[in-house]
PDB file of N, CA and C in Angstrom:
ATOM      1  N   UNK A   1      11.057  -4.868   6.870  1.00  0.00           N
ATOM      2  CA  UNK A   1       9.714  -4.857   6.298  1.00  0.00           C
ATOM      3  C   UNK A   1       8.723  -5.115   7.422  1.00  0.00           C
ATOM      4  N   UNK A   2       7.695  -4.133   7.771  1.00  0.00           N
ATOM      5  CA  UNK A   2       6.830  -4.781   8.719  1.00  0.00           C
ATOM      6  C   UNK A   2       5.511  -5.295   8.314  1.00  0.00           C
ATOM      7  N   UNK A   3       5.063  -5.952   8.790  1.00  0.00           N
ATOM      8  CA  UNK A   3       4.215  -7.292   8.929  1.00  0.00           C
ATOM      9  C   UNK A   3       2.856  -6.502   9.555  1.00  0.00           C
ATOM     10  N   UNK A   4       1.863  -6.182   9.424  1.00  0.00           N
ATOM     11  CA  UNK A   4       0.556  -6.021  10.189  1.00  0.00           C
ATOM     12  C   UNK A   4      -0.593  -7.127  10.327  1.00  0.00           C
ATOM     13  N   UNK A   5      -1.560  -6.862  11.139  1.00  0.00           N
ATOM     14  CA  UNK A   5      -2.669  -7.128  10.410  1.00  0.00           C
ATOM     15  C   UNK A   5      -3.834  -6.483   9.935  1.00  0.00           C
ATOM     16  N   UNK A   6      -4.557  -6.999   9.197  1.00  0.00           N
ATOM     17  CA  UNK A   6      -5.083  -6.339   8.573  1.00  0.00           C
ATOM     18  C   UNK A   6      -6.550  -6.947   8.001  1.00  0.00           C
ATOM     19  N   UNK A   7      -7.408  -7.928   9.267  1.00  0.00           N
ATOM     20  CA  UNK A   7      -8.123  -8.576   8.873  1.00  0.00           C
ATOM     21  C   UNK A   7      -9.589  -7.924   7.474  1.00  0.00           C
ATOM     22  N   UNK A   8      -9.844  -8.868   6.514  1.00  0.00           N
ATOM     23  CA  UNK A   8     -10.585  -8.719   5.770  1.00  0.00           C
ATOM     24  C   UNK A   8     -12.150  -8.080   6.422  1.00  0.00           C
ATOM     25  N   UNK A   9     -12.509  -8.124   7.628  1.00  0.00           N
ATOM     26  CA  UNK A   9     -13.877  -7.986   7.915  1.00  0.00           C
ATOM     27  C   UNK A   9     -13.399  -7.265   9.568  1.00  0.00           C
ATOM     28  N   UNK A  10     -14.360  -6.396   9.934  1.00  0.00           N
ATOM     29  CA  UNK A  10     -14.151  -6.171  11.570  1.00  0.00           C
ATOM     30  C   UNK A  10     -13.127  -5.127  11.678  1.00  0.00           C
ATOM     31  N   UNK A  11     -12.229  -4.793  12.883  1.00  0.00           N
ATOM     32  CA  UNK A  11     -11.354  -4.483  12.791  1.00  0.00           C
ATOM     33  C   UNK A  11     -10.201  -5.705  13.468  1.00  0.00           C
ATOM     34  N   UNK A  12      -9.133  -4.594  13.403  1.00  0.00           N
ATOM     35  CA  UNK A  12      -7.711  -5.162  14.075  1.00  0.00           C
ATOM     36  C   UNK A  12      -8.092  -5.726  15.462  1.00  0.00           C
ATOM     37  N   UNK A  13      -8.565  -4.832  16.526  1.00  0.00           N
ATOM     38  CA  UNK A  13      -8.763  -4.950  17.878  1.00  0.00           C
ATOM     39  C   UNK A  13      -9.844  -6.131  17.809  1.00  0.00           C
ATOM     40  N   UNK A  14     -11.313  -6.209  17.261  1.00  0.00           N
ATOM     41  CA  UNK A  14     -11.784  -7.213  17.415  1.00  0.00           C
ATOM     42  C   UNK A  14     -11.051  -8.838  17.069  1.00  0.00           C
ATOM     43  N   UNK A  15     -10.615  -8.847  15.790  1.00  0.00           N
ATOM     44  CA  UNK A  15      -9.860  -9.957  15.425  1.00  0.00           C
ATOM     45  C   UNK A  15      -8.786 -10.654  16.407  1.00  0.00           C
ATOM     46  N   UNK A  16      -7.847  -9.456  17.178  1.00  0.00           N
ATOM     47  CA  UNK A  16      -6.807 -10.148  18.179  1.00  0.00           C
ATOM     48  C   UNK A  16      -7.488 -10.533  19.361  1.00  0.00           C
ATOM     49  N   UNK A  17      -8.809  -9.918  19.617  1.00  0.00           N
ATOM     50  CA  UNK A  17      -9.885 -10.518  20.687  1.00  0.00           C
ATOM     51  C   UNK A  17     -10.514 -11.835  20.832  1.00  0.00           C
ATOM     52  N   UNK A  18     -10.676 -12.456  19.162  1.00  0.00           N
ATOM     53  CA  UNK A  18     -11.351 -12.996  18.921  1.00  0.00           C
ATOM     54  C   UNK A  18      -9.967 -14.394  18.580  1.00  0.00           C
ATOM     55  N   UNK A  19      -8.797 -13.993  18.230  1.00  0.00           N
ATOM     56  CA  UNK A  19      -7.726 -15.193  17.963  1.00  0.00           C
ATOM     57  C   UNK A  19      -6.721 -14.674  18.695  1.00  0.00           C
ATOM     58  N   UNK A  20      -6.197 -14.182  19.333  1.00  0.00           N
ATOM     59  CA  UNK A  20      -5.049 -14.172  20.162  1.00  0.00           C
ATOM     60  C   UNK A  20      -5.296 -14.197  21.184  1.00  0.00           C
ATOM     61  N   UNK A  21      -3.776 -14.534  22.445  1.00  0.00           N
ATOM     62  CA  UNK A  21      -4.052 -14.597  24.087  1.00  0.00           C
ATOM     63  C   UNK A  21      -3.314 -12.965  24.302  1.00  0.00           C
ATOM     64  N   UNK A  22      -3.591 -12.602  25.539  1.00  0.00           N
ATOM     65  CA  UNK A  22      -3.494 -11.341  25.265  1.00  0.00           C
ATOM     66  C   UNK A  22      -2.064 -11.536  26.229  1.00  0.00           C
ATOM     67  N   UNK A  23      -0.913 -10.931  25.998  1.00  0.00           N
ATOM     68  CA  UNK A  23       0.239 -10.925  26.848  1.00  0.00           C
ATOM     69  C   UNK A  23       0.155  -9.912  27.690  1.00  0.00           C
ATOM     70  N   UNK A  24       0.423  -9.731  28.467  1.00  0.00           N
ATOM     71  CA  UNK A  24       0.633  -8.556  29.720  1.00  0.00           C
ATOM     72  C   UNK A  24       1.976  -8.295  29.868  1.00  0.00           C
ATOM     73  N   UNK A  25       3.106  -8.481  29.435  1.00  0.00           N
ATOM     74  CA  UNK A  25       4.194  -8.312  29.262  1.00  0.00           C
ATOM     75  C   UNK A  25       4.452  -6.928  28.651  1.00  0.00           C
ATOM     76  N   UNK A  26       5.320  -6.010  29.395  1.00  0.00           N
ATOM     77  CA  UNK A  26       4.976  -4.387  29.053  1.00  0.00           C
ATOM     78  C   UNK A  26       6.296  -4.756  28.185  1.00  0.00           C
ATOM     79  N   UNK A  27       7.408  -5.349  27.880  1.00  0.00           N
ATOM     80  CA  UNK A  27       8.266  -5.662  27.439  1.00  0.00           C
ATOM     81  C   UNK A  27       8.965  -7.237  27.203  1.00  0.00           C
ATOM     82  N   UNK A  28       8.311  -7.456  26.074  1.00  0.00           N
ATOM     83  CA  UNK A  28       8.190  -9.327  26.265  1.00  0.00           C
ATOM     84  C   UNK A  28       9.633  -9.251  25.392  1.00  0.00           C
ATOM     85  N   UNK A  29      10.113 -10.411  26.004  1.00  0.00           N
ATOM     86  CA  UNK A  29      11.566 -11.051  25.469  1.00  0.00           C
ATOM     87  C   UNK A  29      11.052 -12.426  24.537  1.00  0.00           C
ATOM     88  N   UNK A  30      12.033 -12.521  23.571  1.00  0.00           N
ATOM     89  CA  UNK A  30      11.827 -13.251  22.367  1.00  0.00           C
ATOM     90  C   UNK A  30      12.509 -14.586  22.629  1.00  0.00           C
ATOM     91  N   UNK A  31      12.807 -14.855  23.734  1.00  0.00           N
ATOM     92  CA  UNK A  31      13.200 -16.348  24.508  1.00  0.00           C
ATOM     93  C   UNK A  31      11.881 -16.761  25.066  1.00  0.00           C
ATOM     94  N   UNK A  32      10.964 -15.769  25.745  1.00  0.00           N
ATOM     95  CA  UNK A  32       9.640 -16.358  26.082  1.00  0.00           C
ATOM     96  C   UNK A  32       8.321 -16.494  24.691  1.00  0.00           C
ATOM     97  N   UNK A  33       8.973 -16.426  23.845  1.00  0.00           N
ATOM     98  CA  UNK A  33       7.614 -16.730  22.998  1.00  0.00           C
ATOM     99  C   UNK A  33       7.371 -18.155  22.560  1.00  0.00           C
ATOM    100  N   UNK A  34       6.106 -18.406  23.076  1.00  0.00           N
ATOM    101  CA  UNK A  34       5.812 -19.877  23.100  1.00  0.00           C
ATOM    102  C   UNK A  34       6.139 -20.449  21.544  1.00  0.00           C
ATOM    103  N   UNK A  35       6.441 -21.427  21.236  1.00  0.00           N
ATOM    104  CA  UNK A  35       6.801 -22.473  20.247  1.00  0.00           C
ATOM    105  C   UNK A  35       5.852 -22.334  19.451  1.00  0.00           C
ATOM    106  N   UNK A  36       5.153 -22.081  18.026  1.00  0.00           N
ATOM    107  CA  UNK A  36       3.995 -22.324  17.724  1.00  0.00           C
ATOM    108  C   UNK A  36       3.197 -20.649  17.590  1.00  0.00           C
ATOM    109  N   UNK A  37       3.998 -19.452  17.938  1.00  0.00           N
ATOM    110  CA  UNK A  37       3.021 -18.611  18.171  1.00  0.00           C
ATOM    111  C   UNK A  37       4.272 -17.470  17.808  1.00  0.00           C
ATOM    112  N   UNK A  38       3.397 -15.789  17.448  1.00  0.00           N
ATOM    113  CA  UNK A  38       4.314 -14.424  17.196  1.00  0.00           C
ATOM    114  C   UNK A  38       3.622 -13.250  17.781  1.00  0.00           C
ATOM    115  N   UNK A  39       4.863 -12.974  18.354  1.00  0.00           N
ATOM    116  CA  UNK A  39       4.244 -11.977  19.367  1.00  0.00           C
ATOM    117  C   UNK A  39       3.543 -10.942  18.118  1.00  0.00           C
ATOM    118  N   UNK A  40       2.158 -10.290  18.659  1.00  0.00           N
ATOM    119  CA  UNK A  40       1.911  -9.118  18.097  1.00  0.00           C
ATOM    120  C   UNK A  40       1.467  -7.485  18.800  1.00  0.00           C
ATOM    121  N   UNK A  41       2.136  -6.326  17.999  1.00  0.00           N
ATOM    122  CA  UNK A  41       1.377  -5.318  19.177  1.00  0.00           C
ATOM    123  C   UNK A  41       0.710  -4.365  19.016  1.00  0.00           C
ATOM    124  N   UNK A  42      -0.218  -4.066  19.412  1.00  0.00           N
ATOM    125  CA  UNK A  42      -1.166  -3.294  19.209  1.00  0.00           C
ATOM    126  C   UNK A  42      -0.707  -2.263  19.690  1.00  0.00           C
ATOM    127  N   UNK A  43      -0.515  -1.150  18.432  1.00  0.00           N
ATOM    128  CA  UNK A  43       0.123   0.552  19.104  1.00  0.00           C
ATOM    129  C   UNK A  43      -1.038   1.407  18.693  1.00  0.00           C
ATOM    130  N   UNK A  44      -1.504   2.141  19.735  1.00  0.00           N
ATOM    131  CA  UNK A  44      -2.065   3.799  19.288  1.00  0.00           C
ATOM    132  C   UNK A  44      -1.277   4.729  18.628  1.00  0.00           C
ATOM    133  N   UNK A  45      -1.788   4.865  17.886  1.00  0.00           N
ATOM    134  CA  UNK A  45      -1.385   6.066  16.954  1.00  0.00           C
ATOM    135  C   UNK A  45      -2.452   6.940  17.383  1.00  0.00           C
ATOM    136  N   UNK A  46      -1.501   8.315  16.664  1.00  0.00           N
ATOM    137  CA  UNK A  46      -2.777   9.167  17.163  1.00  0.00           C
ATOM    138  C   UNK A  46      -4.244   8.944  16.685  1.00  0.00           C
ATOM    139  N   UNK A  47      -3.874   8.234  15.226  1.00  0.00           N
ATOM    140  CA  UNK A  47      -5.398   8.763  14.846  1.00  0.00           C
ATOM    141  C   UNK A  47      -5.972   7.396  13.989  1.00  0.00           C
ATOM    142  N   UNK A  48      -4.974   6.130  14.286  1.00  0.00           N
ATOM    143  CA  UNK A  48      -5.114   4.780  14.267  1.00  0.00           C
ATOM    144  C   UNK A  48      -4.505   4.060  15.121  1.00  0.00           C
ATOM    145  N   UNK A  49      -4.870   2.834  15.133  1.00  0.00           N
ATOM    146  CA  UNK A  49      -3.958   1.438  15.470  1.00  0.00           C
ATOM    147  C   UNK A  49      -3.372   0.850  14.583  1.00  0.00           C
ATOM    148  N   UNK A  50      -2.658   0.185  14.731  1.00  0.00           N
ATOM    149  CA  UNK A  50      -1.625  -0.459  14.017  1.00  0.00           C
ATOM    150  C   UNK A  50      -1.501  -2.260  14.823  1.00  0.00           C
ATOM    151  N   UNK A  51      -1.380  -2.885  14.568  1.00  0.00           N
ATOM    152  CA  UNK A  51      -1.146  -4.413  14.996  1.00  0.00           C
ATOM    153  C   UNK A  51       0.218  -5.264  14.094  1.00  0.00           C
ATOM    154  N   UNK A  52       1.112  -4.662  14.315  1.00  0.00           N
ATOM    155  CA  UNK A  52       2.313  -5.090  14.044  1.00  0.00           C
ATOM    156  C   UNK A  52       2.748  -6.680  14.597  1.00  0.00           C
ATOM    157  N   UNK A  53       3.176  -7.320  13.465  1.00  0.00           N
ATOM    158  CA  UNK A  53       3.414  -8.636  13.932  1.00  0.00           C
ATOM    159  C   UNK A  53       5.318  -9.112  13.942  1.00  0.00           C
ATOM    160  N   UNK A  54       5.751  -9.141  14.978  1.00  0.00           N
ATOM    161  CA  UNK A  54       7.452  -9.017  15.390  1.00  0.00           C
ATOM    162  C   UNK A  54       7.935 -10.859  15.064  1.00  0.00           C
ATOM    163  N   UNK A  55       7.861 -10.604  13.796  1.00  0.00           N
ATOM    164  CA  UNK A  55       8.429 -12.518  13.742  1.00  0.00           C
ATOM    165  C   UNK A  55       9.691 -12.226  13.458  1.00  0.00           C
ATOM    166  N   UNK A  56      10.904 -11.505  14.238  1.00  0.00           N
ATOM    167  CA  UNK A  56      11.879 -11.914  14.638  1.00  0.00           C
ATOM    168  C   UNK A  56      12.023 -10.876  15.937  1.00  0.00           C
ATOM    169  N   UNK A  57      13.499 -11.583  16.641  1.00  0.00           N
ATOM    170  CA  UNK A  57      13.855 -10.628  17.636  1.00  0.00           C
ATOM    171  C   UNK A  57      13.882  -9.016  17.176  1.00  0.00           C
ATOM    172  N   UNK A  58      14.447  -8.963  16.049  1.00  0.00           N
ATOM    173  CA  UNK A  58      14.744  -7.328  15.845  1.00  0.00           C
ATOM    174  C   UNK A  58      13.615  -6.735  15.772  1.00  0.00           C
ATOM    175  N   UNK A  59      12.596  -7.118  15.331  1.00  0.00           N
ATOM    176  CA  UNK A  59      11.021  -6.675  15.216  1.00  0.00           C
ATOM    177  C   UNK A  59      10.877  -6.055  16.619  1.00  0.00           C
ATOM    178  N   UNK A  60      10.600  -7.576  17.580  1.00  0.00           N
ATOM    179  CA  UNK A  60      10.315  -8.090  18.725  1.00  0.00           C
ATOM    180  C   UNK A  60      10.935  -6.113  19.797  1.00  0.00           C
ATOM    181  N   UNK A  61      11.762  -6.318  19.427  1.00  0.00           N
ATOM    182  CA  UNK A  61      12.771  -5.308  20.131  1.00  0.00           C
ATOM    183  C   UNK A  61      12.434  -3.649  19.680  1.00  0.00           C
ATOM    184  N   UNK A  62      12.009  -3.678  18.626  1.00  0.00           N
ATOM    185  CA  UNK A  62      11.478  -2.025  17.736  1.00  0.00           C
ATOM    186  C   UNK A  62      10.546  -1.901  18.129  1.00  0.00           C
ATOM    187  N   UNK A  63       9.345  -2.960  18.433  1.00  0.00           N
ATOM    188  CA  UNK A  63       8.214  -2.552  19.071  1.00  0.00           C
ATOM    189  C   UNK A  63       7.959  -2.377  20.317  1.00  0.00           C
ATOM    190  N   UNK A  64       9.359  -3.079  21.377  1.00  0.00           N
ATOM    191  CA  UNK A  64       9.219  -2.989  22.382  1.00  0.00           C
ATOM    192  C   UNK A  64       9.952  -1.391  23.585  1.00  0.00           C
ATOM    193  N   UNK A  65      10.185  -0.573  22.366  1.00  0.00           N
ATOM    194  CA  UNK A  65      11.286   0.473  22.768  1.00  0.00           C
ATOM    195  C   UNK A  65      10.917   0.825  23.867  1.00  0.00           C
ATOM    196  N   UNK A  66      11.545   1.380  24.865  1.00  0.00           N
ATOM    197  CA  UNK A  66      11.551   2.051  25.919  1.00  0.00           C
ATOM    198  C   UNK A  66      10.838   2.907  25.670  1.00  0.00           C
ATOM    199  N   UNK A  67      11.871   3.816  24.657  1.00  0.00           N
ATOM    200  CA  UNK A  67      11.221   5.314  24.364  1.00  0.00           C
ATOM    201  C   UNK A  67      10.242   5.798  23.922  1.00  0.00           C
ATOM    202  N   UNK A  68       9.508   4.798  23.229  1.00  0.00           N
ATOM    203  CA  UNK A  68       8.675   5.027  22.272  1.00  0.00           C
ATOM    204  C   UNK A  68       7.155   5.703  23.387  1.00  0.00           C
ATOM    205  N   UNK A  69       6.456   6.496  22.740  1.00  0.00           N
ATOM    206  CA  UNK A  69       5.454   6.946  24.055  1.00  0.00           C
ATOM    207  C   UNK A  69       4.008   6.106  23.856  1.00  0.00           C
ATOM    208  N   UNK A  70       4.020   5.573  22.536  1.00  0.00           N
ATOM    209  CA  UNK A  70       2.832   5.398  22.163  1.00  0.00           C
ATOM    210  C   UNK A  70       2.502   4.189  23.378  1.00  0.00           C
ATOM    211  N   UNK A  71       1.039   3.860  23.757  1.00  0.00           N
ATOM    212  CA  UNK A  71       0.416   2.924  24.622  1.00  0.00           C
ATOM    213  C   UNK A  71       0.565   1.791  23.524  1.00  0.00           C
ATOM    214  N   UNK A  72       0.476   1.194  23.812  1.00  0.00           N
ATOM    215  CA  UNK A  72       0.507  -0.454  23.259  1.00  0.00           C
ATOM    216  C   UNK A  72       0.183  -1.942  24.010  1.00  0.00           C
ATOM    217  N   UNK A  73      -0.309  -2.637  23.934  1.00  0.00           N
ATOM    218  CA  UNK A  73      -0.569  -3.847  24.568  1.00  0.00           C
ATOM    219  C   UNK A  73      -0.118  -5.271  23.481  1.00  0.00           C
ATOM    220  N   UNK A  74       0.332  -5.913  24.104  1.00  0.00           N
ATOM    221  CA  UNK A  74       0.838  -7.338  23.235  1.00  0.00           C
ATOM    222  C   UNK A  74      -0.126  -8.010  23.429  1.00  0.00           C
ATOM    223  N   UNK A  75      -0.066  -9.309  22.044  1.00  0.00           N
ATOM    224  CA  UNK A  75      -1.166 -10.494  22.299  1.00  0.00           C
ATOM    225  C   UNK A  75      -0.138 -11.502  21.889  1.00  0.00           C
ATOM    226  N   UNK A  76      -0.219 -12.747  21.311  1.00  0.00           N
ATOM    227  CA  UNK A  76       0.917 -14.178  21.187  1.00  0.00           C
ATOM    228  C   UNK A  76      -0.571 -14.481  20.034  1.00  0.00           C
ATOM    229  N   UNK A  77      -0.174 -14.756  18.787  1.00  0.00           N
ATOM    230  CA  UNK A  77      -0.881 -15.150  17.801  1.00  0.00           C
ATOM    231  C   UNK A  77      -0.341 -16.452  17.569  1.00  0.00           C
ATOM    232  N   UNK A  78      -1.059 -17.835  17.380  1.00  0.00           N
ATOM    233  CA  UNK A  78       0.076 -18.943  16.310  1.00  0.00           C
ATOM    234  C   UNK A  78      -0.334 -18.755  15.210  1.00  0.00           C
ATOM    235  N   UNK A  79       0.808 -19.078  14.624  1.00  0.00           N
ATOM    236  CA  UNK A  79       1.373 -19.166  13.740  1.00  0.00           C
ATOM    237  C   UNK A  79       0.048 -19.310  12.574  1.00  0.00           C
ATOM    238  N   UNK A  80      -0.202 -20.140  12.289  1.00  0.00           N
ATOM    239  CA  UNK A  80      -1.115 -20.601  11.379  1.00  0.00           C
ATOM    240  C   UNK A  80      -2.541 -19.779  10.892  1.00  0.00           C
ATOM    241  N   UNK A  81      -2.864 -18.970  11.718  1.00  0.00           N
ATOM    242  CA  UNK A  81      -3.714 -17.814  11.518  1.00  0.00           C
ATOM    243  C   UNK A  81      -3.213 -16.694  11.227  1.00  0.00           C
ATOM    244  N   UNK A  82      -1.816 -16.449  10.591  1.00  0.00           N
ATOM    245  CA  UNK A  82      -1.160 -15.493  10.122  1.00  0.00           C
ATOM    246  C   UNK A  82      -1.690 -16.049   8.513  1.00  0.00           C
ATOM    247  N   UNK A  83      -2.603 -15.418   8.218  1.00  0.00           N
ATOM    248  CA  UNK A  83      -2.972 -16.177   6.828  1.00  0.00           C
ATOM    249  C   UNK A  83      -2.951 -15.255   5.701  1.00  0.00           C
ATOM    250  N   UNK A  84      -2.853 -15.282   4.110  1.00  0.00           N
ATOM    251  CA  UNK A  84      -2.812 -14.084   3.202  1.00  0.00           C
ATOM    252  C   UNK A  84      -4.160 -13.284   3.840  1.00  0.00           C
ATOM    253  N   UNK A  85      -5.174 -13.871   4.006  1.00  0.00           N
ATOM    254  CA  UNK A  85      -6.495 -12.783   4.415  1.00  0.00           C
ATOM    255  C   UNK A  85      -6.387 -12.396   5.075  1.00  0.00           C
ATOM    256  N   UNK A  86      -5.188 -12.447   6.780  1.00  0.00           N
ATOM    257  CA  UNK A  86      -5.100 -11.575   7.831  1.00  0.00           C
ATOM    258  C   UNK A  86      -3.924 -10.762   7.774  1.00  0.00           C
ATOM    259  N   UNK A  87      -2.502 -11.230   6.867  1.00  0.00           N
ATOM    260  CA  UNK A  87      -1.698 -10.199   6.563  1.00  0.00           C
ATOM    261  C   UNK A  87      -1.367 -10.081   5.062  1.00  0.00           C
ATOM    262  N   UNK A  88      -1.724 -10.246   4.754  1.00  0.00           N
ATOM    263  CA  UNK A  88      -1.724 -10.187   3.065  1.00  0.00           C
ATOM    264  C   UNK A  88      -0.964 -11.375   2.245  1.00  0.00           C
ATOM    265  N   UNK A  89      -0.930 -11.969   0.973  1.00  0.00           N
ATOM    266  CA  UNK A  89       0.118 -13.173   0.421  1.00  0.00           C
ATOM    267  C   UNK A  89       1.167 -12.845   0.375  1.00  0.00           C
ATOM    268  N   UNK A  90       2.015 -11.954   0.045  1.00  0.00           N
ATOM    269  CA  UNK A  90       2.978 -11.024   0.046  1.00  0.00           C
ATOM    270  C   UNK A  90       3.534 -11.034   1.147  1.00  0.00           C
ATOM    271  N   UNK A  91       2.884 -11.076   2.370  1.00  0.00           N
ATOM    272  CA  UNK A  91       3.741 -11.229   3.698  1.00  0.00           C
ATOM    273  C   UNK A  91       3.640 -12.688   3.843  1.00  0.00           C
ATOM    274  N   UNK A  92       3.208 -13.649   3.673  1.00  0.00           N
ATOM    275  CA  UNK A  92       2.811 -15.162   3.590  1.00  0.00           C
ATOM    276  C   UNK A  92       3.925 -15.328   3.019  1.00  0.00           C
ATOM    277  N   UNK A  93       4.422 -15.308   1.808  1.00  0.00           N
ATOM    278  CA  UNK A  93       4.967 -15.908   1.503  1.00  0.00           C
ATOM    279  C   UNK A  93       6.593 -15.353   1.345  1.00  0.00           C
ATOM    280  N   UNK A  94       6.820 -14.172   1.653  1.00  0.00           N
ATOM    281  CA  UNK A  94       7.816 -13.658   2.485  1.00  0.00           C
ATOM    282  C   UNK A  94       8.557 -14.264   3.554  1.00  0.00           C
ATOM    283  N   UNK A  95       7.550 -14.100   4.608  1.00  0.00           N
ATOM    284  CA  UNK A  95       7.811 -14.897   6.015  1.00  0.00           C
ATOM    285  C   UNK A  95       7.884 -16.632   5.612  1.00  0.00           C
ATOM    286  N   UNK A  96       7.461 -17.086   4.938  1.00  0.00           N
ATOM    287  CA  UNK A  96       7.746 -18.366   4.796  1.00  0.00           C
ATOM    288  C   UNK A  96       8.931 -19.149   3.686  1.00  0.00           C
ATOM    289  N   UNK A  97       9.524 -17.764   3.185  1.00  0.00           N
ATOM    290  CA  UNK A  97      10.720 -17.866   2.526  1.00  0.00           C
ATOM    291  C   UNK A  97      11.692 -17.769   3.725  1.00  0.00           C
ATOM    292  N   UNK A  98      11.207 -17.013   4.979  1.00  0.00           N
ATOM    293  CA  UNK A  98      12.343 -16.512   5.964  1.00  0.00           C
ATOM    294  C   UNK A  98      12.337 -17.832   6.856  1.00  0.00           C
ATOM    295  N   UNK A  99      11.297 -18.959   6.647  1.00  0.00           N
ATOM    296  CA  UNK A  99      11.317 -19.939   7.567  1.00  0.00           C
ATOM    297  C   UNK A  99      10.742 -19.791   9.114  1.00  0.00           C
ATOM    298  N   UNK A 100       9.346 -18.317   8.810  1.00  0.00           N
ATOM    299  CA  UNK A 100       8.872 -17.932  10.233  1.00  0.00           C
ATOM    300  C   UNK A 100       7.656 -18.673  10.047  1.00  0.00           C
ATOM    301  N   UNK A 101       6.766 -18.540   8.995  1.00  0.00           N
ATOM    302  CA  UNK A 101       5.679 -19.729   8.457  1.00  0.00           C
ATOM    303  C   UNK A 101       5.593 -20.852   7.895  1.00  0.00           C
ATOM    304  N   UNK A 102       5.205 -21.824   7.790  1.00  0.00           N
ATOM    305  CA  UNK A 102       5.516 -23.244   7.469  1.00  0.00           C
ATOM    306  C   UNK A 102       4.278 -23.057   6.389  1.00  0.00           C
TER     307      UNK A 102
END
């Protein structure tokens, strides 16, 4: 199931500007994600973005494909601003059945 965001006001790109650190990691490993925080990534599509949020390794790893052509840049969100208004309740309370949100 994937996870976006999808803030209520603005877009995607302003919002991860405005609450996330931006990673520079062209391929971030899921041993470096700080304690407290989920990697997220911003992919071009052709004719959108997308801001996919990888709260597990297997995520972590689909977004990070080799192959994949699309441009993308990572940011490190915590945790706690993953809220129903930035990814919906439905993913809230999903992810916090899975023990990724508290």
């Amino acid at each position: 199931m994937g996870v976006y965001i999808n803030p209520p006001s603005g877009t995607k790109e302003d919002w991860l500007d405005a609450n996330a650190e931006p990673d520079h990691s062209m391929f971030p490993l899921w041993k470096d994600v700080p304690e407290g925080y989920l990697p997220v990534c911003l992919v071009f599509n052709a004719a959108f973005t997308a801001a996919g949020v990888a709260y597990n390794e297997g995520e972590l790893k689909a977004f990070s494909d080799p192959t994949d052509w699309r441009p993308k840049f990572w940011y490190r969100v915590r945790k706690e601003l993953l809220t129903a208004d930035v990814i919906g309740d439905v993913y809230v309370k999903w992810l916090k059945e899975m023990g990724v949100l508290t």
